[in-house]
Protein backbone atom coordinates (compact mmCIF):
# COMPACT_ATOMS: atom_id res chain seq x y z
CA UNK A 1 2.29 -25.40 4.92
CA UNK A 2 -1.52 -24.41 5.86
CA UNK A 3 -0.98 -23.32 8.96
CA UNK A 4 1.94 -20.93 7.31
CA UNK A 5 -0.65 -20.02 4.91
CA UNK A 6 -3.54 -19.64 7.62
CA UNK A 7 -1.05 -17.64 9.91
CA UNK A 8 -0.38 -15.12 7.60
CA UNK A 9 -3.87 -14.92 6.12
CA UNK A 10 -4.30 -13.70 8.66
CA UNK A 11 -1.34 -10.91 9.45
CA UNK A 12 -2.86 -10.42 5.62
CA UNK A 13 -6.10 -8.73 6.59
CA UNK A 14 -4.92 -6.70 9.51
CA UNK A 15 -4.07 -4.87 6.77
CA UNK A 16 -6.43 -4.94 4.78
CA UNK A 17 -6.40 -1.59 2.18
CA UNK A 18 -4.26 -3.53 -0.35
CA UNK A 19 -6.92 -6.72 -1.19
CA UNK A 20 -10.29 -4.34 -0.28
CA UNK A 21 -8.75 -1.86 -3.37
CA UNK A 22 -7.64 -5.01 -5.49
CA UNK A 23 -11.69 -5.90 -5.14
CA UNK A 24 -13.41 -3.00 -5.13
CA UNK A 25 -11.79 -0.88 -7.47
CA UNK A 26 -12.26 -3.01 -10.54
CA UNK A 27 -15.65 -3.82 -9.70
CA UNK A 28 -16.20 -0.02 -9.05
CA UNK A 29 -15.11 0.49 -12.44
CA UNK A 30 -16.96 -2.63 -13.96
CA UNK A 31 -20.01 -1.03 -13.14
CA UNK A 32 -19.57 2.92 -13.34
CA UNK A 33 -18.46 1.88 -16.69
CA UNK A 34 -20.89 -0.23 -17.84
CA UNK A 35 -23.13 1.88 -17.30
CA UNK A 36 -22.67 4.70 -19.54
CA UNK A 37 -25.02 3.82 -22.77
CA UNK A 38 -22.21 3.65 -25.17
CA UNK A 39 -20.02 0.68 -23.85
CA UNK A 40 -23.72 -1.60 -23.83
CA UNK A 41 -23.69 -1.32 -28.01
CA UNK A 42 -22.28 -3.22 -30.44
CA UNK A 43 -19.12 -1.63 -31.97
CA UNK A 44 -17.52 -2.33 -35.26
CA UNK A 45 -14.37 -2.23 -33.85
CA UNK A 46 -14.65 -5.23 -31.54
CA UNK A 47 -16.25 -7.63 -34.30
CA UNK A 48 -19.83 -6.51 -33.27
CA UNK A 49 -19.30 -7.47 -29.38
CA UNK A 50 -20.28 -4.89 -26.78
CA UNK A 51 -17.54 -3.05 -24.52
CA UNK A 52 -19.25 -4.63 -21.51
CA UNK A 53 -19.44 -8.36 -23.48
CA UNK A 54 -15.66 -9.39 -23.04
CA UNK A 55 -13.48 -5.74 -23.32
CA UNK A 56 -14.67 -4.00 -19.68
CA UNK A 57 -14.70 -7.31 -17.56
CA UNK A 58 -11.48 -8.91 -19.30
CA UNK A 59 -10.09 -5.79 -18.59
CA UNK A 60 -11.24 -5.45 -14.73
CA UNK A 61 -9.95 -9.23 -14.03
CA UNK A 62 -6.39 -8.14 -15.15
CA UNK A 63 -6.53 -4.75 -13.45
CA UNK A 64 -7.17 -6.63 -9.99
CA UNK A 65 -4.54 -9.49 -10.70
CA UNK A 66 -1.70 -7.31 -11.55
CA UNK A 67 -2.16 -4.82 -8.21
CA UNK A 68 -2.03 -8.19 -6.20
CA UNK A 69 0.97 -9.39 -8.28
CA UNK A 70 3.33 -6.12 -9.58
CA UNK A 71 2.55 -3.76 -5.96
CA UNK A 72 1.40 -5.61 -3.05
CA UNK A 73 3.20 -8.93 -2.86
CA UNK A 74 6.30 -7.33 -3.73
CA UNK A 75 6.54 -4.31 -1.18
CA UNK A 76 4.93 -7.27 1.35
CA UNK A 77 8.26 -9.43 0.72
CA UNK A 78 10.85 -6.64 0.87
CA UNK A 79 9.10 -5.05 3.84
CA UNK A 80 9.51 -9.09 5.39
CA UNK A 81 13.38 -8.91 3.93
CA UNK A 82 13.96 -5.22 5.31
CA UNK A 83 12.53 -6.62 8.92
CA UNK A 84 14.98 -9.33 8.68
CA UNK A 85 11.80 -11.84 8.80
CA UNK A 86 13.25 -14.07 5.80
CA UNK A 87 16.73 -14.08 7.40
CA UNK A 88 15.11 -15.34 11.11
CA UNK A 89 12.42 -17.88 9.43
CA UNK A 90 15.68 -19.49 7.40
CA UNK A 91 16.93 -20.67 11.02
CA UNK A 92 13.62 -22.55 11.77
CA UNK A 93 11.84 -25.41 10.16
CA UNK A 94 9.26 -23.36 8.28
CA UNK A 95 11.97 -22.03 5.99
CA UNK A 96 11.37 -18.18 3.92
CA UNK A 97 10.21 -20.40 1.08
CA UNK A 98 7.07 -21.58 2.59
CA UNK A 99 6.32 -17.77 3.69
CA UNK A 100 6.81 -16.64 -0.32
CA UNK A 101 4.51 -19.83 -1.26
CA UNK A 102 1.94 -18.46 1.61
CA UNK A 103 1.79 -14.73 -0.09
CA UNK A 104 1.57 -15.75 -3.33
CA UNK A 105 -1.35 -18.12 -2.01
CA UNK A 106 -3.34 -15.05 -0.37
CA UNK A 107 -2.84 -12.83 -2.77
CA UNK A 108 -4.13 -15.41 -5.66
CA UNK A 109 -7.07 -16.10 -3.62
CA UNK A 110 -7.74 -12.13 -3.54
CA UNK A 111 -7.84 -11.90 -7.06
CA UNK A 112 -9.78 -15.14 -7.20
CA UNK A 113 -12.49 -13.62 -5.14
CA UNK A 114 -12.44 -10.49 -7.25
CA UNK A 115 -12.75 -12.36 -10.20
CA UNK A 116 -16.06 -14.43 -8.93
CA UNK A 117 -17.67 -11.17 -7.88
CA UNK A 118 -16.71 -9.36 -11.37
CA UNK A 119 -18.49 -12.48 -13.23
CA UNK A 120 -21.54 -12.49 -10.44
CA UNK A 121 -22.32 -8.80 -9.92
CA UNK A 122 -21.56 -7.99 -13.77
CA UNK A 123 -24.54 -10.43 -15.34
CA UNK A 124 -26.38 -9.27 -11.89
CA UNK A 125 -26.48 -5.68 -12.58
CA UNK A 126 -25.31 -5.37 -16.65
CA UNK A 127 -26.58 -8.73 -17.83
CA UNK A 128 -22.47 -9.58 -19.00
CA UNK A 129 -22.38 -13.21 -19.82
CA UNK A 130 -20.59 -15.69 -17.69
CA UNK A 131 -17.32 -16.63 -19.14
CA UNK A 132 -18.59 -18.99 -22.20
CA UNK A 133 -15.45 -21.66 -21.96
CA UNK A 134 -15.49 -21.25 -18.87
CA UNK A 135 -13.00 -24.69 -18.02
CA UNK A 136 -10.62 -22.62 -20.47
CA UNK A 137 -11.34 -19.23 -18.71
CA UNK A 138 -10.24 -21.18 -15.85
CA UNK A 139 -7.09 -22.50 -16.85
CA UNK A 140 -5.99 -19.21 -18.45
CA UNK A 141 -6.93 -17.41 -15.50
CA UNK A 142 -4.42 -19.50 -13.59
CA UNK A 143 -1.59 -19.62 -15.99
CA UNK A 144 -1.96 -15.71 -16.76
CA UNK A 145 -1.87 -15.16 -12.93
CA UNK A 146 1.08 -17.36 -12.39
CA UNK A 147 3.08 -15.43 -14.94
CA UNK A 148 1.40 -11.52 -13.62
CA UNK A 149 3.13 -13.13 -9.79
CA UNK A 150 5.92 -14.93 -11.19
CA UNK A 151 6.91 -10.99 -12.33
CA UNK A 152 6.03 -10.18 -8.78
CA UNK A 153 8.37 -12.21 -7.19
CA UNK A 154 11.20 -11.04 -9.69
CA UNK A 155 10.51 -7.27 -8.54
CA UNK A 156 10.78 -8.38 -5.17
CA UNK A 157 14.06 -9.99 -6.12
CA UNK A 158 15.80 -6.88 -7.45
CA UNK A 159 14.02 -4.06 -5.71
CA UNK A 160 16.16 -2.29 -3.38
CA UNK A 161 13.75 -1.23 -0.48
CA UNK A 162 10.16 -1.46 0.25
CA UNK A 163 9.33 2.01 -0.48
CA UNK A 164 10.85 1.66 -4.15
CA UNK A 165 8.82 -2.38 -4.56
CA UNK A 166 5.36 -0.97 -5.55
CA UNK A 167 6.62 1.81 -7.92
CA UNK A 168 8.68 -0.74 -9.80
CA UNK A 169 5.79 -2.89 -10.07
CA UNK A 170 3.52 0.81 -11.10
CA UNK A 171 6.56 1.49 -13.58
CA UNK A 172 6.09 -1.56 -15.72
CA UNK A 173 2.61 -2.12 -14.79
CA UNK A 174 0.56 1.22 -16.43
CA UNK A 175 2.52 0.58 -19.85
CA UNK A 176 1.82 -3.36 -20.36
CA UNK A 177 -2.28 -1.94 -19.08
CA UNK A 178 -2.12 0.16 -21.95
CA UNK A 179 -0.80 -2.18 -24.89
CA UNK A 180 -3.45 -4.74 -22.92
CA UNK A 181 -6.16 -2.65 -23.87
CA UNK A 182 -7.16 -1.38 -20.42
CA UNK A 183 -7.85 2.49 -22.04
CA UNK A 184 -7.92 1.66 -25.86
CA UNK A 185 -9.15 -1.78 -26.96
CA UNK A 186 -6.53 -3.66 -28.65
CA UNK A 187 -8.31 -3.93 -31.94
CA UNK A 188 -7.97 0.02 -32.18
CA UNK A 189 -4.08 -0.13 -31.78
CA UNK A 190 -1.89 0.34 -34.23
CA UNK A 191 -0.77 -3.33 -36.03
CA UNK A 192 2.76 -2.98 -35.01
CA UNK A 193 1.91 -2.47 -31.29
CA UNK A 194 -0.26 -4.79 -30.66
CA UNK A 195 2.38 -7.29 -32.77
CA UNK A 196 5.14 -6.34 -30.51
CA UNK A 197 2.36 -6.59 -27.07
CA UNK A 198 1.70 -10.14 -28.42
CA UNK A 199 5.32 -11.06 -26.78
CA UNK A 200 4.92 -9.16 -24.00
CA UNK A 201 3.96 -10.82 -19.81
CA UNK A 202 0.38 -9.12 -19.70
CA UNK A 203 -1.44 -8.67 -23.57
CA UNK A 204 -1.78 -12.25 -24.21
CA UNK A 205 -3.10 -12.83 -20.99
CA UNK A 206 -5.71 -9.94 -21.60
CA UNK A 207 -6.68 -11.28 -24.87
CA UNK A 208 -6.77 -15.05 -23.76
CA UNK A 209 -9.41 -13.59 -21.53
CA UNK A 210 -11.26 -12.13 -23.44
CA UNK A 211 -11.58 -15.17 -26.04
CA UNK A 212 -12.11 -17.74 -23.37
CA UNK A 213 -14.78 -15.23 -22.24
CA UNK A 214 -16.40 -14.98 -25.43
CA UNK A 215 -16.71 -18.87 -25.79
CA UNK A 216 -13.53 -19.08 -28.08
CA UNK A 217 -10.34 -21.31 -27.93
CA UNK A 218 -6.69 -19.09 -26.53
CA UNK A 219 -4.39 -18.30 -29.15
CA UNK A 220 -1.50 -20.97 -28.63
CA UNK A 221 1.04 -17.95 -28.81
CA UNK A 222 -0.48 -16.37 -25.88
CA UNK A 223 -0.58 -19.62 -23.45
CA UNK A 224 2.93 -20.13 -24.82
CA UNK A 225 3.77 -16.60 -23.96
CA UNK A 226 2.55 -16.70 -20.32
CA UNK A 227 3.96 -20.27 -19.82
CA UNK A 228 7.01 -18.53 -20.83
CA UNK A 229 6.88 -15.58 -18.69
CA UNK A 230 6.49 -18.05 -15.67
CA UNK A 231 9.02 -20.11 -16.72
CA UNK A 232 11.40 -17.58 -17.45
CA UNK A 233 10.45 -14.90 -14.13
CA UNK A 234 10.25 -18.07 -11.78
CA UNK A 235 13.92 -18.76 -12.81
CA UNK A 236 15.53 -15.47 -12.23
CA UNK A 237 13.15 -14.75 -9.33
CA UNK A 238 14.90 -17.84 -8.04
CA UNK A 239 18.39 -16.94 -8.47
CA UNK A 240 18.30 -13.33 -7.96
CA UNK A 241 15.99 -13.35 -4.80
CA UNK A 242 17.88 -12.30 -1.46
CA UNK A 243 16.64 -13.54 1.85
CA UNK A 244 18.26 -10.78 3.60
């Protein structure tokens, strides 16, 4: 299994547009934004926090998740399928499952790296707090992500060409950013959207963020949520998925 994942690591950064925008565009964005004067004070509508306390880099850790999980892993696995690579790698011993477990690998580890340079660079240059649970931060950062690629993999299942993979994954991505609070924080949503975006794959995963951020426990409906979503995309990923 490492050398599958080492191998295509590596075929992973000939190309490397996909990860280098996963990284630098939320950082990019972390600090452009906080920057401007009004996201550094304390606003009423987020319980006296600042933007730039738990909103901006909550937000910026999701943003470079989901492009790893809803765009690039998927058009990477139909573009494999399309090739016939999953069809020829079924007659050898490495088997197409150990190449699915190897891109879901690399593309974690990109938004892992994004994450750690979101934390580092934001105190560095805005003074934003490291994650205050951060053991819980942790945990929700992995379950959240397995549920963001767990979608992943079900887009890759259904999609019908590799052109048509990464605007599936745009398609449901930009509305579940909105009700996440990526342009308008949650807390200035109406009450019956943000109800409804408590069921949803990516709000609970947003706000579990956020609270593990800001030193407080995740809402047990949001980790049951995501467990859910993995749970229930791992299972149809699994049964719809097509090899060739």
């Amino acid at each position: 299994m490492s050398k599958t994942i080492l191998t295509e690591a590596k075929l992973f950064l000939r190309e490397p547009s996909g990860p280098i925008f996963a990284i630098l565009l939320p950082l990019a964005l972390l600090l452009g934004l906080g920057s401007i004067p009004g996201f550094r004070e304390a606003s009423p509508d987020l319980g006296g926090q600042r933007v730039i306390d738990t909103q901006l880099p909550g937000m910026m850790v999701i943003l470079s998740v989901v492009t790893m999980a809803l765009t690039a892993l998927p058009a990477t696995l139909v573009t494999y399928r399309e090739g016939g690579v999953l069809r020829r790698m079924s007659t050898t011993p490495v088997g197409p499952a150990r190449l699915l477990v190897a891109q879901v690998v690399n593309n974690v580890a990109v938004a892992i790296v994004a994450t750690a340079l979101l934390i580092f660079l934001g105190n560095l240059f805005l003074g934003v707090a490291v994650p205050r649970a951060f053991l819980s931060f942790a945990g929700v950062f992995l379950l959240g992500a397995a549920s963001m690629f767990g979608l992943g993999l079900l887009i890759a299942s259904v999609a019908p060409s590799a052109k048509s993979a990464p605007g599936i994954g745009s398609l449901l991505m930009f509305p579940l950013l909105f009700v996440t609070g990526m342009w308008i924080p949650r807390e200035m949503l109406p009450d019956l959207v943000r109800q409804i975006s408590d069921f949803l794959p990516m709000a609970p995963f947003g706000q579990a963020l956020r609270d593990t951020w800001a030193g407080h426990a995740p809402q047990p409906l949001h980790l049951a949520v995501m467990a859910a979503t993995v749970l229930v995309t791992g299972a149809l990923a699994t049964r719809l998925f097509r090899w060739e």
